[in-house]
Each structure stands twice: as C-alpha cells, then as structure tokens.
PDB file of N, CA and C in Angstrom:
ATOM      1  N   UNK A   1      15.086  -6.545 -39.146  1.00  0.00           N
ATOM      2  CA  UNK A   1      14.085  -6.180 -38.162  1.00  0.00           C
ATOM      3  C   UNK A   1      12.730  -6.076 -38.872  1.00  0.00           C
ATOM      4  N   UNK A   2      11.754  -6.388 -38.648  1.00  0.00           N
ATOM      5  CA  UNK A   2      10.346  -6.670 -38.883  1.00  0.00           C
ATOM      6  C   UNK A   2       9.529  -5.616 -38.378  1.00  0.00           C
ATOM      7  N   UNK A   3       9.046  -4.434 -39.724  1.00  0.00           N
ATOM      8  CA  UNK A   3       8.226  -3.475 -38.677  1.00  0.00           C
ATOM      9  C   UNK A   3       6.961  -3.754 -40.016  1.00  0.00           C
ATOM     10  N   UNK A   4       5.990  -2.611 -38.952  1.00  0.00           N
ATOM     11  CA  UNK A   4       4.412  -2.231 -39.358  1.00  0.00           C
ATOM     12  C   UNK A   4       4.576  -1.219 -39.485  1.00  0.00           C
ATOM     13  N   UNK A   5       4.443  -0.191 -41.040  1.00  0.00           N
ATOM     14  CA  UNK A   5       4.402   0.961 -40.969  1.00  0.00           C
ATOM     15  C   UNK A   5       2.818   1.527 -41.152  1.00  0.00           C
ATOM     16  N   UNK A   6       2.232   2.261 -40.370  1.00  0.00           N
ATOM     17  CA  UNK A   6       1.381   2.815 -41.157  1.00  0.00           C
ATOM     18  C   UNK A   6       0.956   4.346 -40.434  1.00  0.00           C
ATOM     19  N   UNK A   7       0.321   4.943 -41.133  1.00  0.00           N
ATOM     20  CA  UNK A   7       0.180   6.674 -40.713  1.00  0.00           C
ATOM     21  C   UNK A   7      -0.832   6.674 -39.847  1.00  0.00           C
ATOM     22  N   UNK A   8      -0.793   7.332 -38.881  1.00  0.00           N
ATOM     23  CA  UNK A   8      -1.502   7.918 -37.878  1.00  0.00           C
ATOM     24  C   UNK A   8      -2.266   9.178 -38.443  1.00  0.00           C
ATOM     25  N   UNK A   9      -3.607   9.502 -38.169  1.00  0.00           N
ATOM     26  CA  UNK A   9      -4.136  10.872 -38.355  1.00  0.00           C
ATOM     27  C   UNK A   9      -4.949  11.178 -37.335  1.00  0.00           C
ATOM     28  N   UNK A  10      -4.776  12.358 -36.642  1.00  0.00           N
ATOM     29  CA  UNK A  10      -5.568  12.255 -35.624  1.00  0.00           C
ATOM     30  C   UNK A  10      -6.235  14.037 -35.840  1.00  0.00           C
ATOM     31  N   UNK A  11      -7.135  14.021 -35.863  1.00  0.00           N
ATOM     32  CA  UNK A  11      -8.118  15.511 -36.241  1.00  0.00           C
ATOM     33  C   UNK A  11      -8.282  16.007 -34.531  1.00  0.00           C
ATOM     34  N   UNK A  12      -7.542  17.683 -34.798  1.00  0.00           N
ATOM     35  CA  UNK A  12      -6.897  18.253 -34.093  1.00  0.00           C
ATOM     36  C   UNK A  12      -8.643  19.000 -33.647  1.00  0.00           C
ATOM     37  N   UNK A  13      -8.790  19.074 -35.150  1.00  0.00           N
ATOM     38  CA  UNK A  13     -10.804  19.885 -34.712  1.00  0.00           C
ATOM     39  C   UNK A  13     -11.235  19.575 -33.781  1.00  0.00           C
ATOM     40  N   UNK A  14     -11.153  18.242 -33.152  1.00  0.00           N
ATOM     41  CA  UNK A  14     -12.243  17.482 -32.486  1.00  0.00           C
ATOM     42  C   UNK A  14     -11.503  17.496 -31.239  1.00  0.00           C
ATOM     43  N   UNK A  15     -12.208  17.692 -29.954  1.00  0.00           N
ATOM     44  CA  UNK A  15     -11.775  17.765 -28.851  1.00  0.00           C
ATOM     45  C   UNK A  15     -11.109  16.380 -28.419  1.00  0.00           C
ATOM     46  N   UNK A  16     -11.194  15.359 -28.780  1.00  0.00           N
ATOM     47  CA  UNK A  16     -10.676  14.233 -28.496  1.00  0.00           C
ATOM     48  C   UNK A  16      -9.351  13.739 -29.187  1.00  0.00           C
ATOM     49  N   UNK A  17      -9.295  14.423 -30.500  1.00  0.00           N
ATOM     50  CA  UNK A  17      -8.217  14.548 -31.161  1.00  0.00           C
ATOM     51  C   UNK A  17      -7.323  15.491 -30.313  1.00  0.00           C
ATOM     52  N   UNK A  18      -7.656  16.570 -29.891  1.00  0.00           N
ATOM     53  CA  UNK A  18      -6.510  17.798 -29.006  1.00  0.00           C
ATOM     54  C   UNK A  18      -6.138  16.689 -28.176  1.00  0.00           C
ATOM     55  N   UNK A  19      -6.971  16.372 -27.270  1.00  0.00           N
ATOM     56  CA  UNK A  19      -6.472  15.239 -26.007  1.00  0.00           C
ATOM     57  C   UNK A  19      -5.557  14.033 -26.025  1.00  0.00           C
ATOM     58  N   UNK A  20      -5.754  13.678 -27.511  1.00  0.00           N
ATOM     59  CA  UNK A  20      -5.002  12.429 -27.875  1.00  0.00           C
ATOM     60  C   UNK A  20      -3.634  13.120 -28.152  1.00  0.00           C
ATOM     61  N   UNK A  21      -3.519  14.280 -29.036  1.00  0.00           N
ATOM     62  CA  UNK A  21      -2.194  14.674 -29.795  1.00  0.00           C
ATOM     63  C   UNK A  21      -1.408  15.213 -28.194  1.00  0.00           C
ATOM     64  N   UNK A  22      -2.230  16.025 -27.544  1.00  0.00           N
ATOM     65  CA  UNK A  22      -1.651  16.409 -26.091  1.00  0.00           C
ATOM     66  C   UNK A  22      -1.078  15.504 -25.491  1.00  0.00           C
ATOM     67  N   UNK A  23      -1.273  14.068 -25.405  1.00  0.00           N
ATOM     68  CA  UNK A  23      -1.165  13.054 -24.529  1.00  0.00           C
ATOM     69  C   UNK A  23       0.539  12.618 -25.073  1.00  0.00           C
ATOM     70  N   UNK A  24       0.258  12.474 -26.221  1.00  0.00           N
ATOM     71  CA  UNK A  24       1.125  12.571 -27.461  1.00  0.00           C
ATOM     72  C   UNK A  24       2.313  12.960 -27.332  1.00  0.00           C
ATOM     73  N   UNK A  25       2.126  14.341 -27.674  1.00  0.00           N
ATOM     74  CA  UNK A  25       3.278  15.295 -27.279  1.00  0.00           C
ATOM     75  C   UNK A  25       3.880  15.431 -26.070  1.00  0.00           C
ATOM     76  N   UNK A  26       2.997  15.304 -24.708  1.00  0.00           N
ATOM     77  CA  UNK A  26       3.438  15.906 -23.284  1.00  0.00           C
ATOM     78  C   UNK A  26       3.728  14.297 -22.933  1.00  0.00           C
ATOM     79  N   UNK A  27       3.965  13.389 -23.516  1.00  0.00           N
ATOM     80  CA  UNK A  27       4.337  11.972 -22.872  1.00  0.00           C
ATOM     81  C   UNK A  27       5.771  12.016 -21.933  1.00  0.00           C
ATOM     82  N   UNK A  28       5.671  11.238 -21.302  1.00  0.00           N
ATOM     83  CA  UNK A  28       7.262  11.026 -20.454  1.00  0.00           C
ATOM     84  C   UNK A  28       7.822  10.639 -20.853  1.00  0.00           C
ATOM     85  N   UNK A  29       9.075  11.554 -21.523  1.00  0.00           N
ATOM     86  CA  UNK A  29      10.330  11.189 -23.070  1.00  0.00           C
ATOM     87  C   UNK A  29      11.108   9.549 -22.105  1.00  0.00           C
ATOM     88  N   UNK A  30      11.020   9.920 -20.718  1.00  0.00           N
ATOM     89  CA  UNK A  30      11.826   8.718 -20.118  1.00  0.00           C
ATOM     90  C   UNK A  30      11.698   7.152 -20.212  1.00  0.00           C
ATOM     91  N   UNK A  31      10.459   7.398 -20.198  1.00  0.00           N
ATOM     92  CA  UNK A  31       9.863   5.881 -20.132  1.00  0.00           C
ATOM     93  C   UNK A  31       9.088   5.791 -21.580  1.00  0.00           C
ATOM     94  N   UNK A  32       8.556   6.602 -22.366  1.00  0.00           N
ATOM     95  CA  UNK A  32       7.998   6.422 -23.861  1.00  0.00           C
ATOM     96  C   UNK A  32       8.861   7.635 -24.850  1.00  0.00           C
ATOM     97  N   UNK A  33      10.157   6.846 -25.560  1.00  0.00           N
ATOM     98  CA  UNK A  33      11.006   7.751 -26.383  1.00  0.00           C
ATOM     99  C   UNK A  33      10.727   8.145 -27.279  1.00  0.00           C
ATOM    100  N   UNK A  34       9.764   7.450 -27.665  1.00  0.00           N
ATOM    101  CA  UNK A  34       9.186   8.237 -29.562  1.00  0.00           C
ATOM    102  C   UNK A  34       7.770   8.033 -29.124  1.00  0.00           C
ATOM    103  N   UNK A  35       6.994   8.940 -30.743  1.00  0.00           N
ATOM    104  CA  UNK A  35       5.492   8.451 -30.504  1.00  0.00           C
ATOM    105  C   UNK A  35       4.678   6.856 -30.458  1.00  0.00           C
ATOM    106  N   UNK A  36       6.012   6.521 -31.610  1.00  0.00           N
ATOM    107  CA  UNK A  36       5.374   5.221 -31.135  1.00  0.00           C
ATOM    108  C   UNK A  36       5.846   4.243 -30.049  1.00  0.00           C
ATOM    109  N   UNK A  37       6.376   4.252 -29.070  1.00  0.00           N
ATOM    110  CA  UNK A  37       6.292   3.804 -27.640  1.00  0.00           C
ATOM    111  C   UNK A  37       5.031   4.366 -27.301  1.00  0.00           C
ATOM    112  N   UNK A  38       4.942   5.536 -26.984  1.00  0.00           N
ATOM    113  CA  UNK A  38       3.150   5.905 -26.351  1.00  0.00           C
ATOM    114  C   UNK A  38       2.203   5.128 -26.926  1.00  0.00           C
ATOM    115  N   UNK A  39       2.391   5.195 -28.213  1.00  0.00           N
ATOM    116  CA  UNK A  39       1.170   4.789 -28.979  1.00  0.00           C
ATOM    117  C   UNK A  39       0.844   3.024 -28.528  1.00  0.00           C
ATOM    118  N   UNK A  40       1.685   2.510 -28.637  1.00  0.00           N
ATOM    119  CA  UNK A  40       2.236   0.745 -28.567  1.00  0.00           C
ATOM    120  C   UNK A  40       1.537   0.489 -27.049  1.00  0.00           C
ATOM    121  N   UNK A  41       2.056   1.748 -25.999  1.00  0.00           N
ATOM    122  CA  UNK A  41       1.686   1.152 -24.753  1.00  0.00           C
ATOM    123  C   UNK A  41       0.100   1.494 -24.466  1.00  0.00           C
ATOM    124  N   UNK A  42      -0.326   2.792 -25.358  1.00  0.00           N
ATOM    125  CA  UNK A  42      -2.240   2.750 -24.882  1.00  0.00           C
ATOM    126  C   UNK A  42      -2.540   2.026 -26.350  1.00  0.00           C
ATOM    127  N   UNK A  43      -2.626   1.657 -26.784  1.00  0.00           N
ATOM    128  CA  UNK A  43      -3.278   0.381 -27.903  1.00  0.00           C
ATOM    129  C   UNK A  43      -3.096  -0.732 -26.704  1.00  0.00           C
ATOM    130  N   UNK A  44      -2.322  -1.665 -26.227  1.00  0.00           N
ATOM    131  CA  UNK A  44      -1.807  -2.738 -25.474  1.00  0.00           C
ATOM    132  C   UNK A  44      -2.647  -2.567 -24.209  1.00  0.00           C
ATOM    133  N   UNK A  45      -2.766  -1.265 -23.571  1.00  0.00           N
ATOM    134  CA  UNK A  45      -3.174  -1.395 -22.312  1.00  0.00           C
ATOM    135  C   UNK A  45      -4.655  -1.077 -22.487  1.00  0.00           C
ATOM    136  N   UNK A  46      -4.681  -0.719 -23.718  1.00  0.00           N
ATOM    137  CA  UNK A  46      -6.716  -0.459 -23.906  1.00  0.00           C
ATOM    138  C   UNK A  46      -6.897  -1.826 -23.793  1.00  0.00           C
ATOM    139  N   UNK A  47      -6.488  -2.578 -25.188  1.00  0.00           N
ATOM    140  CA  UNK A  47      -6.965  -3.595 -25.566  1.00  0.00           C
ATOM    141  C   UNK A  47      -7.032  -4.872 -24.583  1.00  0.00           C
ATOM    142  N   UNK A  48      -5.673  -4.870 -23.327  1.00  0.00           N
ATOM    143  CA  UNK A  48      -5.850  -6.003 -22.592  1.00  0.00           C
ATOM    144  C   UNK A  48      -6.818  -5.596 -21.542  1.00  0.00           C
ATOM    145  N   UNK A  49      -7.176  -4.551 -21.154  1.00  0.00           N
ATOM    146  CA  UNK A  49      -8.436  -4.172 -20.252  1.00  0.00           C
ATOM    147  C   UNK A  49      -9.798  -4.348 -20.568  1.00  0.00           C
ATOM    148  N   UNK A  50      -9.655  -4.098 -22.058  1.00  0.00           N
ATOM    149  CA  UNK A  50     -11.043  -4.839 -22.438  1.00  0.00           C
ATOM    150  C   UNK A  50     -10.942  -6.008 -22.365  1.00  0.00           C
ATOM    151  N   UNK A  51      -9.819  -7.078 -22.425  1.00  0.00           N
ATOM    152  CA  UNK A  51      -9.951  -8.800 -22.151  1.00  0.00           C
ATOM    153  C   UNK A  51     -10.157  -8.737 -20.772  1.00  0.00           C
ATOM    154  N   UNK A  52     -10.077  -8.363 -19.887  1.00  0.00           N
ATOM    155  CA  UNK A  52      -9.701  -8.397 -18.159  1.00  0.00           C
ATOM    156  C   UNK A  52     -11.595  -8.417 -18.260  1.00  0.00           C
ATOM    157  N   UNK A  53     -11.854  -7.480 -18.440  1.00  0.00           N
ATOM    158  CA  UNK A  53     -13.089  -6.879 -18.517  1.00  0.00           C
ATOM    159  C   UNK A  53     -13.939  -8.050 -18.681  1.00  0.00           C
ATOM    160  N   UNK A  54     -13.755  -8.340 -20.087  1.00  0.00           N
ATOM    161  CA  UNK A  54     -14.581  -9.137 -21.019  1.00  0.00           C
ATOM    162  C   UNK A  54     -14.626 -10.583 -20.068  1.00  0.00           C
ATOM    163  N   UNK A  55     -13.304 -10.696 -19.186  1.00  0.00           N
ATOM    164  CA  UNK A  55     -13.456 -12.146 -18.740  1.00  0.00           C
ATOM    165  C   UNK A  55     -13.882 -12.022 -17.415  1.00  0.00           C
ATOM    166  N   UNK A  56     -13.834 -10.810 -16.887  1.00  0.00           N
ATOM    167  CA  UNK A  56     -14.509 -10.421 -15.430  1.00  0.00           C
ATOM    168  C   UNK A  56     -14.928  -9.176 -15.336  1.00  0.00           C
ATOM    169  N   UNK A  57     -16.446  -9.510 -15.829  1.00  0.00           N
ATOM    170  CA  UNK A  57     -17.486  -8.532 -16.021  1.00  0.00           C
ATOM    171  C   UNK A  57     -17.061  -7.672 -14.384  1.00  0.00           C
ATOM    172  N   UNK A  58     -17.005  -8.035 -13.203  1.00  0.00           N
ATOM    173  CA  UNK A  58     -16.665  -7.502 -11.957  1.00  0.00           C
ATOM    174  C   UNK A  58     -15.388  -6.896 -10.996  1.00  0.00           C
ATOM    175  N   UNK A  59     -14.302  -6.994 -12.525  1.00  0.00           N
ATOM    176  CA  UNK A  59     -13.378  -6.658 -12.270  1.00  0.00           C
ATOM    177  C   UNK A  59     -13.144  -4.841 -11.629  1.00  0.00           C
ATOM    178  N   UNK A  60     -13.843  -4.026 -12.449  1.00  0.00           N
ATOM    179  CA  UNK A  60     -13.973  -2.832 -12.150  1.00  0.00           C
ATOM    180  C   UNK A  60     -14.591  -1.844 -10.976  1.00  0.00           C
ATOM    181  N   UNK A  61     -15.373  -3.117 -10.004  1.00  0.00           N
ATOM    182  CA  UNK A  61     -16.413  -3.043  -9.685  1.00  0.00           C
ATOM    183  C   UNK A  61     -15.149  -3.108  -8.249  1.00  0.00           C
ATOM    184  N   UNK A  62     -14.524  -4.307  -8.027  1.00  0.00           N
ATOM    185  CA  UNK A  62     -13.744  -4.601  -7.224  1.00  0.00           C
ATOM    186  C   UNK A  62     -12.300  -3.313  -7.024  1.00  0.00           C
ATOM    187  N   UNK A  63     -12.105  -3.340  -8.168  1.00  0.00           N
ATOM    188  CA  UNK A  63     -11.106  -2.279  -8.076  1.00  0.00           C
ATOM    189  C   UNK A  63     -11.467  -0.969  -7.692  1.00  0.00           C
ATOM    190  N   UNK A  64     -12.977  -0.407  -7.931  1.00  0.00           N
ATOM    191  CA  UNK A  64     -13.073   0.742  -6.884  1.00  0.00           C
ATOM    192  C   UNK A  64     -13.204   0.279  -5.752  1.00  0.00           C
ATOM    193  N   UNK A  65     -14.031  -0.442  -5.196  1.00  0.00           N
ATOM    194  CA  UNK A  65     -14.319  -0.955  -3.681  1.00  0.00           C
ATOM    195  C   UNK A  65     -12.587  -0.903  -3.109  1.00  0.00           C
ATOM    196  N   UNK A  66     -11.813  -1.971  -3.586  1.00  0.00           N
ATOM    197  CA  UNK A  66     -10.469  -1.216  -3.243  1.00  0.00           C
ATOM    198  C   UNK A  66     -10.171  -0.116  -2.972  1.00  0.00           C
ATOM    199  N   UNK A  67     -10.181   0.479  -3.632  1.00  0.00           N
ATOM    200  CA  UNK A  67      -9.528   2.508  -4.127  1.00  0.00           C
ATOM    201  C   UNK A  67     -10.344   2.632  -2.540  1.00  0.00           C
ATOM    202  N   UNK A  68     -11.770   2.748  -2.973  1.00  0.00           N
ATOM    203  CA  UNK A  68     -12.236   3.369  -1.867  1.00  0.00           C
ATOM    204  C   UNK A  68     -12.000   2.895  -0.478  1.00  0.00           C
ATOM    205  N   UNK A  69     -11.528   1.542  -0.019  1.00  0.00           N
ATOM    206  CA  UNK A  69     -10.901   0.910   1.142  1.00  0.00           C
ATOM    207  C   UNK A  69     -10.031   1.298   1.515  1.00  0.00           C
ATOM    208  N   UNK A  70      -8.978   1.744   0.371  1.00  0.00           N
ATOM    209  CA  UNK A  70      -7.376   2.227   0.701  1.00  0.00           C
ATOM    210  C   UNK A  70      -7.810   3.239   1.458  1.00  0.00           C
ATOM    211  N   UNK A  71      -8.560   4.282   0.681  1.00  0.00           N
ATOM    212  CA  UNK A  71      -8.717   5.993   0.971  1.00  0.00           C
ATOM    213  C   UNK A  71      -9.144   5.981   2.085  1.00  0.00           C
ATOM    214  N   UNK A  72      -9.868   5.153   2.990  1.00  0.00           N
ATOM    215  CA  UNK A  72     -10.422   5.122   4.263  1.00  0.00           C
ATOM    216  C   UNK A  72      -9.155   4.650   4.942  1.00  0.00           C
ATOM    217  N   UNK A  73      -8.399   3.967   4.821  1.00  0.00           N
ATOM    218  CA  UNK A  73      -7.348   3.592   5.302  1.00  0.00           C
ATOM    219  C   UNK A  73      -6.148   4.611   5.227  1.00  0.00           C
ATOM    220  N   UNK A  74      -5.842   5.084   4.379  1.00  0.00           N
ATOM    221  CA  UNK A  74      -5.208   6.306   4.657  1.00  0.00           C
ATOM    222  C   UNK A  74      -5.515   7.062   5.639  1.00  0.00           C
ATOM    223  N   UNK A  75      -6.893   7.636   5.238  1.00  0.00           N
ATOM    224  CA  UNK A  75      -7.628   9.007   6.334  1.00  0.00           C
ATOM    225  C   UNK A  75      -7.639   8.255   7.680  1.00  0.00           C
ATOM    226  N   UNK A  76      -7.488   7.138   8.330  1.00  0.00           N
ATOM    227  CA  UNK A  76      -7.370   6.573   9.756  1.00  0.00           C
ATOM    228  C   UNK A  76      -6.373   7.138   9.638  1.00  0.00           C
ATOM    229  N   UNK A  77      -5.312   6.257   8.603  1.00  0.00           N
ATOM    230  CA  UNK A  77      -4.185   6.507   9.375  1.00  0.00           C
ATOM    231  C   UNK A  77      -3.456   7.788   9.543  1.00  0.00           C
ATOM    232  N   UNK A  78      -4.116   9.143   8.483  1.00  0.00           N
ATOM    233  CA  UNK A  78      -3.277  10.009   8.891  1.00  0.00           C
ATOM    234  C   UNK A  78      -4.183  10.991  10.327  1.00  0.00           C
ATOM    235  N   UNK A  79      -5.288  10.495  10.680  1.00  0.00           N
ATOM    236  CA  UNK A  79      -5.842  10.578  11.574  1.00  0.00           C
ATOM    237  C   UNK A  79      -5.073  10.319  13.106  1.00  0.00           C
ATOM    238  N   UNK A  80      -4.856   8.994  13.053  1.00  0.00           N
ATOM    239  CA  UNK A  80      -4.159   8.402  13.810  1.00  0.00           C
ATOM    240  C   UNK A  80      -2.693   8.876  14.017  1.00  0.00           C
ATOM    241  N   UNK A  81      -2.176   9.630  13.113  1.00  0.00           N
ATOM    242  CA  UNK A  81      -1.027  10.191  13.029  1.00  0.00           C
ATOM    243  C   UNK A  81      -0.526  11.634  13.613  1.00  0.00           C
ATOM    244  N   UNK A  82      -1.740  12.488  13.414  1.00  0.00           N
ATOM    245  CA  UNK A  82      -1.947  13.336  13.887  1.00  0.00           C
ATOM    246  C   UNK A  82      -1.957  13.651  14.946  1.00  0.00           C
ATOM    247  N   UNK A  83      -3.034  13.164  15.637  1.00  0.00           N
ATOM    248  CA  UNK A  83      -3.102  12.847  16.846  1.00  0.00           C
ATOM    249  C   UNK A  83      -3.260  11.495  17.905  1.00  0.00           C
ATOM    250  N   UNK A  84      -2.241  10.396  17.479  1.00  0.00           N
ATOM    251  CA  UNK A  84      -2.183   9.576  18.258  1.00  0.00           C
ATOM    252  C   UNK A  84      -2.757   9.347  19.394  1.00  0.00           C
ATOM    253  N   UNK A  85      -2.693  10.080  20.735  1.00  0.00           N
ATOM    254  CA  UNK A  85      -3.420  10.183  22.041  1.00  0.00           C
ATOM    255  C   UNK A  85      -4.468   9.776  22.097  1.00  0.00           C
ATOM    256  N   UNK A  86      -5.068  11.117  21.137  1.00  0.00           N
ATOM    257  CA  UNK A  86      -6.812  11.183  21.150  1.00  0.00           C
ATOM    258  C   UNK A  86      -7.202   9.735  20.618  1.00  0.00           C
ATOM    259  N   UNK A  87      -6.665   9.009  19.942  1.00  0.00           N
ATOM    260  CA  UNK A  87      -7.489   8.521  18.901  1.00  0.00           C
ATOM    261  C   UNK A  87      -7.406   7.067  19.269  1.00  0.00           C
ATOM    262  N   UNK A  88      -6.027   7.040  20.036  1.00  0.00           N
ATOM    263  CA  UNK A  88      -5.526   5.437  20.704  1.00  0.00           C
ATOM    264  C   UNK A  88      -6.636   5.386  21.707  1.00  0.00           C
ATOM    265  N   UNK A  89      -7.025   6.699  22.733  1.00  0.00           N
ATOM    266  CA  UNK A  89      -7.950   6.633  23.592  1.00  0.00           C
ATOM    267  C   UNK A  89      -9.235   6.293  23.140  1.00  0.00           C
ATOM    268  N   UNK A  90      -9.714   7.058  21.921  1.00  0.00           N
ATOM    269  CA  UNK A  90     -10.993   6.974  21.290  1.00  0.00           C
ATOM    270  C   UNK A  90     -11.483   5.150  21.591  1.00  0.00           C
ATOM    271  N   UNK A  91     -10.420   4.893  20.448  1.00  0.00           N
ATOM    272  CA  UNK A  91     -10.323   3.288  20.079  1.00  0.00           C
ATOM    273  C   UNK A  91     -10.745   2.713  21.322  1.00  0.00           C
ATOM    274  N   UNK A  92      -9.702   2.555  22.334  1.00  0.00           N
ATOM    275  CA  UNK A  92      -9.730   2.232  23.539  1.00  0.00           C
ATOM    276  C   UNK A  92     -11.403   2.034  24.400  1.00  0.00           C
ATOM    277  N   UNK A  93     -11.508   3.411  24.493  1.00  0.00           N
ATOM    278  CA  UNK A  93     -12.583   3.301  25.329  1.00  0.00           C
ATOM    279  C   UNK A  93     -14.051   2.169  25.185  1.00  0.00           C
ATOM    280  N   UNK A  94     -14.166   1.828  23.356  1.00  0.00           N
ATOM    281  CA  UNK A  94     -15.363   1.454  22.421  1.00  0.00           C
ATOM    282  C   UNK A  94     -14.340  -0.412  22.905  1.00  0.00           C
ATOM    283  N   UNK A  95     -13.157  -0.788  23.587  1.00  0.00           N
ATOM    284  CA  UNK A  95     -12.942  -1.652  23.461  1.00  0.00           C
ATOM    285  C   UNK A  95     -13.612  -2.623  25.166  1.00  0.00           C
ATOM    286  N   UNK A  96     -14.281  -2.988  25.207  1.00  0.00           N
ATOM    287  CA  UNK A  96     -14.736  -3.962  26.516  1.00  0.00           C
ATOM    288  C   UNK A  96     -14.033  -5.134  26.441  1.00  0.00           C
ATOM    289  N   UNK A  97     -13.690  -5.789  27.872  1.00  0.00           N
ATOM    290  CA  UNK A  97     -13.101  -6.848  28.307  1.00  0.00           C
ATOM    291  C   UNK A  97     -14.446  -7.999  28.162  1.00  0.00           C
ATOM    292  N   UNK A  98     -13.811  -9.422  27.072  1.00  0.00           N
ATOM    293  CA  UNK A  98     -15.065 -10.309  27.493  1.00  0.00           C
ATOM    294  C   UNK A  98     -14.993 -11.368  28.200  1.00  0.00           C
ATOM    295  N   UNK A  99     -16.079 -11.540  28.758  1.00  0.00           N
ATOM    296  CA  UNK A  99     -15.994 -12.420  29.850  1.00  0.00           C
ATOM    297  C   UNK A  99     -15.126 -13.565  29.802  1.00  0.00           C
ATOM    298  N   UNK A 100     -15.236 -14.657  28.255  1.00  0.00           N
ATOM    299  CA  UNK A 100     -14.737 -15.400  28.511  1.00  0.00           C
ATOM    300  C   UNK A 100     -14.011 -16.087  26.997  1.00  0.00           C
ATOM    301  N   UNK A 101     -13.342 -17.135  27.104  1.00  0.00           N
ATOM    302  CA  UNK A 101     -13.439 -17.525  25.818  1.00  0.00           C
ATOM    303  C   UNK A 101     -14.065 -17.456  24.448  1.00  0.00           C
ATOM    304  N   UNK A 102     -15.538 -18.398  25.272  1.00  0.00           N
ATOM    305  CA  UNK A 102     -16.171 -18.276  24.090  1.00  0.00           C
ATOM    306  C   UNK A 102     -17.008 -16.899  23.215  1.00  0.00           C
ATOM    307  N   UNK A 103     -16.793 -15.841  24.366  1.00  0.00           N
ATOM    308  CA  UNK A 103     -17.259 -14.706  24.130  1.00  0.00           C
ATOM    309  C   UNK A 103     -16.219 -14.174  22.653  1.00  0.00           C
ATOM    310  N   UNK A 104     -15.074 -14.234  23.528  1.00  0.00           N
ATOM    311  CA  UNK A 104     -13.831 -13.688  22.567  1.00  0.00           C
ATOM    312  C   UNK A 104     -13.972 -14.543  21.316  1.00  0.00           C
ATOM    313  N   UNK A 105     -14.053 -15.434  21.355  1.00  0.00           N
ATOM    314  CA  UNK A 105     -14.622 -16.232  19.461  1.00  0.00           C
ATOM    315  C   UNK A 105     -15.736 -15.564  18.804  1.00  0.00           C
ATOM    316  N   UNK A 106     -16.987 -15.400  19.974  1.00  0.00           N
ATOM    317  CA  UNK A 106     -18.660 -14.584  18.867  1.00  0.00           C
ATOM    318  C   UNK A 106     -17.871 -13.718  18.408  1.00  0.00           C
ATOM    319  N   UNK A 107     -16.850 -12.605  19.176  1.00  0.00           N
ATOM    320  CA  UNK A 107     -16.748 -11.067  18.922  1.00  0.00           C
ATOM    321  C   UNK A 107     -15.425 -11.382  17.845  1.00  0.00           C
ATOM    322  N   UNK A 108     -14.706 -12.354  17.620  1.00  0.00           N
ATOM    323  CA  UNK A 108     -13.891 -12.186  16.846  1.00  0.00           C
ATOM    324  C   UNK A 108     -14.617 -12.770  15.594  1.00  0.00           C
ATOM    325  N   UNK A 109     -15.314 -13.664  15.527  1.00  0.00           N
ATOM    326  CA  UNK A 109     -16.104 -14.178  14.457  1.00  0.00           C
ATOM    327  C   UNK A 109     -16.950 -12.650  13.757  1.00  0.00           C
ATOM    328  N   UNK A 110     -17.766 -12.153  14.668  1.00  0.00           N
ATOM    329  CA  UNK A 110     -18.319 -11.138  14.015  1.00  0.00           C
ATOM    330  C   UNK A 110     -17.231  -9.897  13.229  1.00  0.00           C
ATOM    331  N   UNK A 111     -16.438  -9.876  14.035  1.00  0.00           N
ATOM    332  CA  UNK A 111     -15.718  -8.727  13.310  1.00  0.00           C
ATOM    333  C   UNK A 111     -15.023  -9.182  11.529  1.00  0.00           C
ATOM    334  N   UNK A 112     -14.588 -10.694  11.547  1.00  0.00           N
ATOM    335  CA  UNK A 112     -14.100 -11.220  10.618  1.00  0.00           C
ATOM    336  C   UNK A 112     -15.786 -11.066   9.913  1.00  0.00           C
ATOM    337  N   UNK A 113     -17.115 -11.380  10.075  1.00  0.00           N
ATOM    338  CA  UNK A 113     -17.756 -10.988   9.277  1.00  0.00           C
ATOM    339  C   UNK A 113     -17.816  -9.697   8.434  1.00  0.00           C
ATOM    340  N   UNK A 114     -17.830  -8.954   9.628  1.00  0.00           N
ATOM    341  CA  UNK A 114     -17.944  -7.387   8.975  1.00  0.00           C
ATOM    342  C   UNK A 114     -16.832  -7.155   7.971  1.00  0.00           C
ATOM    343  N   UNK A 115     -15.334  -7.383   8.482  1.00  0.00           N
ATOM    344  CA  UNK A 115     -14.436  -7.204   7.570  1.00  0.00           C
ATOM    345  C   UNK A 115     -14.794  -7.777   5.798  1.00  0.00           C
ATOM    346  N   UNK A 116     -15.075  -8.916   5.854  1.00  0.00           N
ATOM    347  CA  UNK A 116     -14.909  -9.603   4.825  1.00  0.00           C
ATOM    348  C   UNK A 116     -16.496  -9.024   3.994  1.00  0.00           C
ATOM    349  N   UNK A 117     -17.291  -8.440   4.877  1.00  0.00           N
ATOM    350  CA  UNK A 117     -18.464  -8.210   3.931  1.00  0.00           C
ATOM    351  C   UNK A 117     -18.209  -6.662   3.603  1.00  0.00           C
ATOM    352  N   UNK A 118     -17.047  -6.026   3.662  1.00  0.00           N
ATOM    353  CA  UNK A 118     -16.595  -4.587   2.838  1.00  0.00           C
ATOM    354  C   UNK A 118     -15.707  -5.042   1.611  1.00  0.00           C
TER     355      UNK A 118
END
C-alpha cells in the first residue's frame, strides 16, 4: 500500500487553529473514521471549489440566487400549507379570464419572462 506520511501542526493559540482542531475532533466518526478521512475530504473539497470557482468566476453568485429561490419557495409553500383556503382564494382572485388565444400567449409569454429573469 502506498502512503504520504507527514505531521500535521495546528496552533491551538490561534482562534482558527481551535476551529480547525474542533472540526477535527467533533467530526462524524460515521462517515470520517480517523483524522485523516476529515482531513483528505476538506483539502479535496477546498481545493476542487477553488477549480469550480476559478473556471466559473459566477458560480457562487448562482448558487445563492438558488438558496434564496428555494427559501421563497419553501415559505409559499409552507404558507400554502397552513392555510390552504385563504391562499388558493388569494391566488385565485389576482387570476382574470383572457379574452382570447392570443391574449393567453402575451400573458403566458410574459410570465415565462419574469420567471426566467429571477
């Protein structure tokens, strides 16, 4: 078997050192069995985030806009959950019948705008 040995030191003085050795110690024995599983998986997952990064300066940028899409999507839905009635009605009322076809294309076209520009 083919290993890399080398010593770890991490200075306990320094508040970033406590955080690291904490991270360390309080790891999930289940899924990271020794220190070095922890260690292996944040070296690996730093380092390929800085490539993600490095190759899409806008990657981070997208992934909150996400986060923050979900979280609005949640709060409907536990909105909607809550009180179903109120809220099916709410919806409802803001919904008008359109006249005709081509109406129903502007209003579906616009909404596919709005969607796609969040």
């Amino acid at each position: 078997m083919s290993m890399f040995k080398t010593t770890l030191r991490i200075k306990i003085d320094t508040p970033e050192g406590r955080k690291a050795l904490g991270y360390i110690k309080n790891r999930d024995k289940t899924r990271y069995r020794s220190y070095s599983d922890a260690i292996i998986a944040a070296v690996n997952g730093y380092f390929d985030r800085e490539r993600q990064l490095a190759d899409d300066p806008y990657l981070e940028t997208r992934e909150k806009e996400e986060a923050f899409l979900q979280r609005i999507l949640e709060t409907v839905e536990r909105g909607a959950q809550a009180n179903p009635l109120n809220g099916l009605a709410a919806l409802l009322q803001n919904v008008q019948p359109a006249p005709d076809a081509k109406a129903i294309e502007s209003d579906l076209d616009t909404a596919i705008d709005f969607i796609d520009s969040l």
